[in-house]
Protein backbone atom coordinates (compact mmCIF):
# COMPACT_ATOMS: atom_id res chain seq x y z
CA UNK A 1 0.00 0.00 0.00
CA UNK A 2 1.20 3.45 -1.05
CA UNK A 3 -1.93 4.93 0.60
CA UNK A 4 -2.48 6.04 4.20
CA UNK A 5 -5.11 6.94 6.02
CA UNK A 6 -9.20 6.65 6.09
CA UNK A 7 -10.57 10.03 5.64
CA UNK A 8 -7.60 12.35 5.73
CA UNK A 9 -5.42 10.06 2.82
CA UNK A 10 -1.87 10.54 1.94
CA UNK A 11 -0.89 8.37 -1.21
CA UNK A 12 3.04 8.86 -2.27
CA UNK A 13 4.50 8.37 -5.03
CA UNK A 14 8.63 8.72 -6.34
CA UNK A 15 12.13 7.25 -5.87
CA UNK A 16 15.66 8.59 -4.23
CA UNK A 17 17.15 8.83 -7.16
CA UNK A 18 13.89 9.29 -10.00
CA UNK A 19 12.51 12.84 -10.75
CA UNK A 20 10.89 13.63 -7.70
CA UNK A 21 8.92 12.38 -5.04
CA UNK A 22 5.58 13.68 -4.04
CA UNK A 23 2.28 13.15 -3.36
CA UNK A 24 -1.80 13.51 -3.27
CA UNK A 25 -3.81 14.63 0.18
CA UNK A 26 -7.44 13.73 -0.24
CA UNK A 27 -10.29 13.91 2.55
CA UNK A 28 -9.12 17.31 3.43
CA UNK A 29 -11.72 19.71 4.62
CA UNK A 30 -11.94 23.06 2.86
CA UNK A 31 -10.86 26.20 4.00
CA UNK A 32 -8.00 25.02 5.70
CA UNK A 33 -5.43 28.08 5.67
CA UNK A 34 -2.35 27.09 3.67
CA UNK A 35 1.04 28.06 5.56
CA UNK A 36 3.58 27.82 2.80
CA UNK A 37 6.26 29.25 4.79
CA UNK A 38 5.34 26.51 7.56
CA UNK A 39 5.41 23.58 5.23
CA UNK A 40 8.77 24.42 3.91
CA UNK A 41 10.22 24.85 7.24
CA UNK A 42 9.25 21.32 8.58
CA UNK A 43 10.76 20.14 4.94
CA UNK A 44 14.28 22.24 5.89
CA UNK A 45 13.93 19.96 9.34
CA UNK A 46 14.01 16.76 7.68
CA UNK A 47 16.23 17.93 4.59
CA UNK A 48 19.93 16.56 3.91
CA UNK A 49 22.32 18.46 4.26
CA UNK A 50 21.57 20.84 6.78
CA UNK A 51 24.42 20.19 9.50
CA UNK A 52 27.72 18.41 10.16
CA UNK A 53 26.32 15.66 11.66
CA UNK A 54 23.57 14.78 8.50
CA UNK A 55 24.61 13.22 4.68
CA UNK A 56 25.97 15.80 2.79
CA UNK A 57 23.62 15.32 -0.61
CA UNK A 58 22.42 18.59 -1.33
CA UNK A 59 18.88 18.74 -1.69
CA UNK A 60 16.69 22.11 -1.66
CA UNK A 61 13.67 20.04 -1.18
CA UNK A 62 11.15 22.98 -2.54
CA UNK A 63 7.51 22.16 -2.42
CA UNK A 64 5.56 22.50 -5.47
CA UNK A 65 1.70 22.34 -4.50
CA UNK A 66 -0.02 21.44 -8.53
CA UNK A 67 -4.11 21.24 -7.46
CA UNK A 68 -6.23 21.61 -4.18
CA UNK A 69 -5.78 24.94 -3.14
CA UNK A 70 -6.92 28.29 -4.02
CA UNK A 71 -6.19 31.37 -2.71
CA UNK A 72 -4.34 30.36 0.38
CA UNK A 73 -7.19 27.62 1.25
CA UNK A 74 -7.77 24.57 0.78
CA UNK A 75 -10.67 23.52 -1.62
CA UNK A 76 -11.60 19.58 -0.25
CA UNK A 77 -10.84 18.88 -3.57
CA UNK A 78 -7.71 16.55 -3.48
CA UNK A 79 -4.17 18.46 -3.10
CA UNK A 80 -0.97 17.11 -5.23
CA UNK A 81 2.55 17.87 -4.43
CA UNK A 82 5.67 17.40 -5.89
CA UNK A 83 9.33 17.84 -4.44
CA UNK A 84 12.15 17.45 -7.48
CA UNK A 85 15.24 15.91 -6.58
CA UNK A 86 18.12 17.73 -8.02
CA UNK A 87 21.67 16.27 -6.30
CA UNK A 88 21.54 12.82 -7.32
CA UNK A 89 24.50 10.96 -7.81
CA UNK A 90 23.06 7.68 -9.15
CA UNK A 91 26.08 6.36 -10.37
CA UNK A 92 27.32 5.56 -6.92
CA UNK A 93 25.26 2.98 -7.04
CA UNK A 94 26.34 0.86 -10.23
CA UNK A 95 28.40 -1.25 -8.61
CA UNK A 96 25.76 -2.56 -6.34
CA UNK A 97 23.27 -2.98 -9.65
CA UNK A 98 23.38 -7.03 -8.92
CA UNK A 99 24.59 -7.28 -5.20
CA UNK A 100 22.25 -7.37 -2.12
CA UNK A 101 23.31 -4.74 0.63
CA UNK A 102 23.50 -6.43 4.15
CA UNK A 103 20.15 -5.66 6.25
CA UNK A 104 18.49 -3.30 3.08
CA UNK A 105 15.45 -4.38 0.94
CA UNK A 106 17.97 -5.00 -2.13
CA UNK A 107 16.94 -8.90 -1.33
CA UNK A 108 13.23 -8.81 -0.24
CA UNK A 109 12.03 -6.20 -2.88
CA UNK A 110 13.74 -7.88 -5.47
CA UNK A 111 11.92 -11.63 -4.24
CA UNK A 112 8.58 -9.84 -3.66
CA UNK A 113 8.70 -7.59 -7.22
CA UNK A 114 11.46 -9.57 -9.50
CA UNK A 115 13.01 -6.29 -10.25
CA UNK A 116 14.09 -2.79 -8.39
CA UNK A 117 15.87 0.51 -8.18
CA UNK A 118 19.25 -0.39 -7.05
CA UNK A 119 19.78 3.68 -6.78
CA UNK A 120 19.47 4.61 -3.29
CA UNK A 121 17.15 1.79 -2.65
CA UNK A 122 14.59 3.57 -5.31
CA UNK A 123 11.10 3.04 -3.32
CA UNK A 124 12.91 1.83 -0.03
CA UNK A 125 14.75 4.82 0.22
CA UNK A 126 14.00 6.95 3.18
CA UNK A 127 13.50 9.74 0.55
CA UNK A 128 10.30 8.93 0.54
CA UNK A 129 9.05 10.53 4.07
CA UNK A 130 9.53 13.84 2.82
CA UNK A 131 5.72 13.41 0.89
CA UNK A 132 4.75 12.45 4.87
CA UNK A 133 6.01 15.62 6.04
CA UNK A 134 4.17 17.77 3.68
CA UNK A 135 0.93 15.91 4.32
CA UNK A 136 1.83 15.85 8.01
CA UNK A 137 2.83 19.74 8.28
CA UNK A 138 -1.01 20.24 6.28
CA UNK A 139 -2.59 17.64 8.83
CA UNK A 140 -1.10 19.76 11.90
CA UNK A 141 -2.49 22.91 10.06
CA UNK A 142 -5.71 21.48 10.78
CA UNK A 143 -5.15 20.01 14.62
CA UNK A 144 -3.90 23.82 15.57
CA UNK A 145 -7.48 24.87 15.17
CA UNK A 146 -8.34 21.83 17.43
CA UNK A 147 -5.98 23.29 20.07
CA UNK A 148 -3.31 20.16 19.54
CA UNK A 149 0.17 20.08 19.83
CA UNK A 150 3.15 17.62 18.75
CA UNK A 151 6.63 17.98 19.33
CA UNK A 152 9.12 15.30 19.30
CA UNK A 153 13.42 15.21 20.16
CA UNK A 154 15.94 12.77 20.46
CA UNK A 155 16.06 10.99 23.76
CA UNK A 156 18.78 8.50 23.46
CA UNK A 157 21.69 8.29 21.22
CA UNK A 158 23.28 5.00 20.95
CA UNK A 159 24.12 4.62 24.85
CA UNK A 160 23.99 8.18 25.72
CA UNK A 161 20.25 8.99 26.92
CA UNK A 162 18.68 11.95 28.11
CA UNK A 163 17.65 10.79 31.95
CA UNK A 164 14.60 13.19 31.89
CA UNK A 165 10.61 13.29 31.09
CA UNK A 166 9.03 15.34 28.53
CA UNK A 167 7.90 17.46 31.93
CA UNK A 168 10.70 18.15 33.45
CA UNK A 169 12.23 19.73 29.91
CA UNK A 170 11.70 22.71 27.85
CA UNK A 171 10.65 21.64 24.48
CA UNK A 172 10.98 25.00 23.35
CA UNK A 173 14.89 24.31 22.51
CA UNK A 174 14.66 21.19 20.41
CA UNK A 175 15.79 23.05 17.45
CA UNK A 176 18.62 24.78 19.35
CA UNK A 177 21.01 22.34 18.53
CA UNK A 178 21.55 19.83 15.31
CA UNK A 179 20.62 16.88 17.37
CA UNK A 180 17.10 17.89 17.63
CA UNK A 181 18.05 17.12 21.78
CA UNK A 182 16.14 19.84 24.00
CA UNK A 183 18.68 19.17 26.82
CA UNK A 184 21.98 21.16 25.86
CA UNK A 185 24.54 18.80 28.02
CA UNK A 186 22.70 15.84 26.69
CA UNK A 187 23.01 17.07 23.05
CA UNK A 188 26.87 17.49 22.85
CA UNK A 189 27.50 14.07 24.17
CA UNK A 190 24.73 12.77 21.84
CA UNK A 191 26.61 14.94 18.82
CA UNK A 192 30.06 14.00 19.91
CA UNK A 193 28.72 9.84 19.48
CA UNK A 194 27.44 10.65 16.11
CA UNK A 195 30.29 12.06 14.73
CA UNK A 196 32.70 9.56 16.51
CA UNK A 197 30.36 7.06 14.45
CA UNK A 198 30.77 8.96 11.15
CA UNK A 199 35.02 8.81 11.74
CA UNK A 200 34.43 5.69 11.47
CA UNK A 201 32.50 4.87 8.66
CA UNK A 202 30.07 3.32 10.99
CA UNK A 203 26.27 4.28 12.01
CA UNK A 204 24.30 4.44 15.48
CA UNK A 205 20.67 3.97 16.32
CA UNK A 206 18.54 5.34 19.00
CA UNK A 207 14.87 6.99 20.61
CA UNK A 208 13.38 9.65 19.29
CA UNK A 209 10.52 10.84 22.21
CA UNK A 210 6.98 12.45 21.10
CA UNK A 211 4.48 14.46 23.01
CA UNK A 212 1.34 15.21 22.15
CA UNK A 213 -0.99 17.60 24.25
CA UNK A 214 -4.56 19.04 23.60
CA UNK A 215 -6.22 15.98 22.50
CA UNK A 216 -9.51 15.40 24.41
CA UNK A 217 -11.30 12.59 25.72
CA UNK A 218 -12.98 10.42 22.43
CA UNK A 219 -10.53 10.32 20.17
CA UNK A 220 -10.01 6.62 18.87
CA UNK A 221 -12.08 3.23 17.95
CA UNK A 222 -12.40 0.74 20.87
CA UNK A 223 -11.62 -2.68 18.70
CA UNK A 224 -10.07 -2.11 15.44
CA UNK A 225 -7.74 1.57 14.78
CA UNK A 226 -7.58 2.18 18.61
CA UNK A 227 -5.59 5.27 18.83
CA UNK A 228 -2.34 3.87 20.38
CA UNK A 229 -2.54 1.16 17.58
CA UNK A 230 -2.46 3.37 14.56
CA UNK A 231 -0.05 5.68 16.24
CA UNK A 232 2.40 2.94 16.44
CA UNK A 233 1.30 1.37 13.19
CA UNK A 234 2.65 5.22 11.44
CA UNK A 235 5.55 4.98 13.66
CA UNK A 236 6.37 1.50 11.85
CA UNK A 237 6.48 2.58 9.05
CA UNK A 238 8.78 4.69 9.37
CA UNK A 239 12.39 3.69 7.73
CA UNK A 240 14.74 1.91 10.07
CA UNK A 241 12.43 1.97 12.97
CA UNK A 242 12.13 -0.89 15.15
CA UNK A 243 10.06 -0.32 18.04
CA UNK A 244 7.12 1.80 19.25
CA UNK A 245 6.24 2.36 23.06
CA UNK A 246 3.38 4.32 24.40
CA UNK A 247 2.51 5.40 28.24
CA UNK A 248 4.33 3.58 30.99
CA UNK A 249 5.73 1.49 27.52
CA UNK A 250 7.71 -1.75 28.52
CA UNK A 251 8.81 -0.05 32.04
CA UNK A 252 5.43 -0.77 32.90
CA UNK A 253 5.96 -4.27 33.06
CA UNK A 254 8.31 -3.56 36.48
CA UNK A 255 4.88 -2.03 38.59
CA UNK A 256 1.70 -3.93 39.68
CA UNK A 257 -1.52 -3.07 38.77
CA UNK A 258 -2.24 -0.85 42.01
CA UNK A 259 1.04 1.33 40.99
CA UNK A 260 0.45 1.33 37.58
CA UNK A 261 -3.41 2.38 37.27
CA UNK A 262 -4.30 6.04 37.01
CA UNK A 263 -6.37 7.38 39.12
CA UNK A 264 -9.76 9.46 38.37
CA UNK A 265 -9.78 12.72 39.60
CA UNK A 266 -11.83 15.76 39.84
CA UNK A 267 -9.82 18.16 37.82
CA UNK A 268 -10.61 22.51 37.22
CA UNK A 269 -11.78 21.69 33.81
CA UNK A 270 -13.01 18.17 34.40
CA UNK A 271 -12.21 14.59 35.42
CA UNK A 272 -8.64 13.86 34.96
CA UNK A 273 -6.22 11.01 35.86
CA UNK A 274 -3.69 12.07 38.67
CA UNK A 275 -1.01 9.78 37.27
CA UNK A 276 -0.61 9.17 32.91
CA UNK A 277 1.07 5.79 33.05
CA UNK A 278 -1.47 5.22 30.21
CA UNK A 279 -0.05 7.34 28.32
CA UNK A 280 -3.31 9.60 27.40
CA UNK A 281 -5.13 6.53 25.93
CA UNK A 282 -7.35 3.99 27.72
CA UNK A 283 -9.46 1.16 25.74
CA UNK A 284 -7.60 2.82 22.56
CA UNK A 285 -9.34 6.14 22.84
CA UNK A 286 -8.12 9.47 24.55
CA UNK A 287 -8.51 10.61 27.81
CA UNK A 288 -7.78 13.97 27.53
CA UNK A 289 -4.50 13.33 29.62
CA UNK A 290 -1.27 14.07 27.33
CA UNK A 291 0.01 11.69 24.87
CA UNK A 292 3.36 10.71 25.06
CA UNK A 293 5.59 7.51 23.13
CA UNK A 294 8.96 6.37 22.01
CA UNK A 295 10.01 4.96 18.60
CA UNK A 296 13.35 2.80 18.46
CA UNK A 297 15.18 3.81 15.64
CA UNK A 298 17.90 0.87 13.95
CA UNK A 299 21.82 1.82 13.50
CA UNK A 300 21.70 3.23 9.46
CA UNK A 301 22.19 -0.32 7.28
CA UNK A 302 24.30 1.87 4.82
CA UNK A 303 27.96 1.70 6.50
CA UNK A 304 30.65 3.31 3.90
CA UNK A 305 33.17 0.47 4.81
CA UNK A 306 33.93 -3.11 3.56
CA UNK A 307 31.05 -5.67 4.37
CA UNK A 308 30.27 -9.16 3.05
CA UNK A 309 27.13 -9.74 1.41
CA UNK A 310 26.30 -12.08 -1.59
CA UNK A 311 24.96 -10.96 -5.60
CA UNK A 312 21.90 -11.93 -7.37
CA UNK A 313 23.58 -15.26 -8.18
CA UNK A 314 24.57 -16.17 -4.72
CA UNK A 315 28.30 -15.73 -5.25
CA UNK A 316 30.04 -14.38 -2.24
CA UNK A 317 31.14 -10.72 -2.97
CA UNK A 318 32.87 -8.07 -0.64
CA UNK A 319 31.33 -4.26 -1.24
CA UNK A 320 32.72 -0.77 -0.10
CA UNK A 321 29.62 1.22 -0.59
CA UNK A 322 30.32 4.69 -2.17
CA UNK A 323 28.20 8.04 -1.61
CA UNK A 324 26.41 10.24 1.04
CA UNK A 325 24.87 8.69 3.88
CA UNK A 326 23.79 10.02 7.69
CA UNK A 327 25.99 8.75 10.29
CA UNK A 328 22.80 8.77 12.43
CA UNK A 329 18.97 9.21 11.03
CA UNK A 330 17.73 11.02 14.21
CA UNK A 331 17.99 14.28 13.74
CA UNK A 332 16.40 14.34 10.50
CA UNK A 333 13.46 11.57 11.65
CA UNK A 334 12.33 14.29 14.59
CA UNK A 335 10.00 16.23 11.71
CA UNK A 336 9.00 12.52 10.43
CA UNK A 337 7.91 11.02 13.59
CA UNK A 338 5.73 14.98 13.76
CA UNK A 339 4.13 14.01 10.79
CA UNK A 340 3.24 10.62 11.22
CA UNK A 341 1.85 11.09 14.63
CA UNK A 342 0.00 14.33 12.98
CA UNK A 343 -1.52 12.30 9.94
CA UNK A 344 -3.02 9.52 12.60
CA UNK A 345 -4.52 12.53 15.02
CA UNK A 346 -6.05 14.56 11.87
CA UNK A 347 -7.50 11.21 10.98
CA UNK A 348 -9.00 10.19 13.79
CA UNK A 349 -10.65 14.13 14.26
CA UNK A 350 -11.75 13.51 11.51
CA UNK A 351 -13.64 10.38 12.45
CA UNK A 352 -14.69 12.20 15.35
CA UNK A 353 -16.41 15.24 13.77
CA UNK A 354 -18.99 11.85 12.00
CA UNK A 355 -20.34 11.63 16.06
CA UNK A 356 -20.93 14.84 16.41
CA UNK A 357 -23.21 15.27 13.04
């Protein structure tokens, strides 16, 4: 499926290394006020390029919206976008034309389709999310006037972890440092690991954190699409992530139930819980308590430094991949993990608004 979504649909389209990549938004309500200037800063998050610590392929990644809005608004009618790439270097990638790259979809692409773009992983390629962060920064256009918030930030760098809660931080400084880390001691250890990584020729994995606050109670289906479920079912799809934890997550496990269940409360604007190990989500819908998770992102499969591997003939072959690659995908995956976790919320207000009718 390129498609995602129920009412508020994303389908993408493109390769790393073909013309573009882009997409079409359809289910989106009309009048939405179009923030061009906000869309193409949430692109300049997630584009290469932009710091020391990133792959160095030079992308402007310029939004070009072709149908759907008019005037600065939205028209419900659906809205395609297009991104051009213009700094590929495809022929990097000719020696690898026959030869399966250790722990990439070279091998299971090319068994599922019987052909594929060995340039920059064509489809695979994590070039893709940049159609999820236009559709995302256009789905968070639309949970502002719900009164909803997302931010996410890098928690934990290979070992080095940020010891802290969303609460006791001030999210206001992610983006005061190229880590995306809004702790500032944290965020030079974290930077010093990724470029000790990139010295040598190696990658490193980690946690990027979300928050999401202003959702009220009723959001979510009680069997099938609970909320939690299609939050971590975006997160998943996400390239190179690996895990998706929401609430009290696997930590949980450690309490029993009577230090682990949350507590209803008479709160100033309404019941409340006076403890969120459920992370904002009970039976799969909101509570109106905040919304916070943790995706586990994979080391980068794409090391520039000898591996073995096998070809499309099963003959044993050593490569030394050429080319640009992030030392670490977290920094960059902050404005993805946004717009996933946006696309799922606009959804499911969507879904919402067909109680209230």
């Amino acid at each position: 499926m390129n498609t995602f979504g129920r009412i508020f649909r994303l389908t993408s389209f493109g390769e790393s290394h073909g013309r573009g990549i882009g997409g079409i938004i359809d289910g989106c309500p009309p009048g939405v006020e179009i923030d061009l200037n906000y869309i193409q800063h949430e692109l300049s998050r997630r584009r290469p390029g932009q710091s020391k610590i990133t792959t160095q392929r030079m992308e402007p990644d310029q939004v070009e919206f072709l149908s759907g809005i008019f005037e600065g608004k939205t028209q419900g009618t659906p809205i395609a976008f297009v991104i051009w790439n213009k700094d590929q270097h495809s022929n990097d990638y000719n020696d690898l034309k026959n030869i399966f790259r250790p722990s990439h979809a070279d091998y299971t692409y090319q068994k599922k389709y019987g052909t594929r773009d060995y340039r920059g992983g064509g489809r695979s390629s994590a070039r893709e999310t940049i159609a999820r962060v236009v559709a995302g920064a256009i789905a968070r256009l639309i949970l502002k006037k719900a009164g909803v918030a997302i931010k996410a930030y890098v928690s934990q760098v290979g070992e080095i972890y940020l010891d802290k809660s969303h609460q006791e931080l001030d999210l206001s400084k992610i983006d005061d440092n190229i880590v995306r880390c809004p702790d500032a001691e944290t965020a030079e250890l974290m930077i010093s690991r990724i470029e000790e990584a990139g010295r040598n020729h190696d990658t490193v994995g980690g946690v990027i954190s979300g928050l999401v606050t202003g959702v009220p109670a009723g959001w979510g289906e009680p069997v099938f699409n609970k909320l939690h479920a299609d939050l971590g079912f975006g997160m998943l799809g996400i390239n190179a992530v690996k895990g998706f934890e929401y609430g009290s997550g696997f930590s949980g496990t450690r309490l029993t139930g009577s230090q682990h269940n949350d507590i209803f409360i008479k709160g100033e604007e309404g019941i409340r819980t006076s403890t969120n190990h459920s992370g904002g989500i009970q039976g799969g819908i909101s509570n109106g308590e905040d919304i916070y998770f943790r995706v586990a992102f994979k080391p980068i499969a794409t090391l520039l430094k000898e591996q073995q591997t096998v070809d499309s003939e099963s003959n044993e072959v050593t490569i030394n991949p050429k080319g640009r690659h992030d030392p670490c995908v977290l920094p960059r995956a902050v404005p993805i993990v946004e717009a996933m976790a946006a696309l799922v919320l606009a959804d499911h207000y969507l879904t919402q608004q067909l109680y209230t009718i």
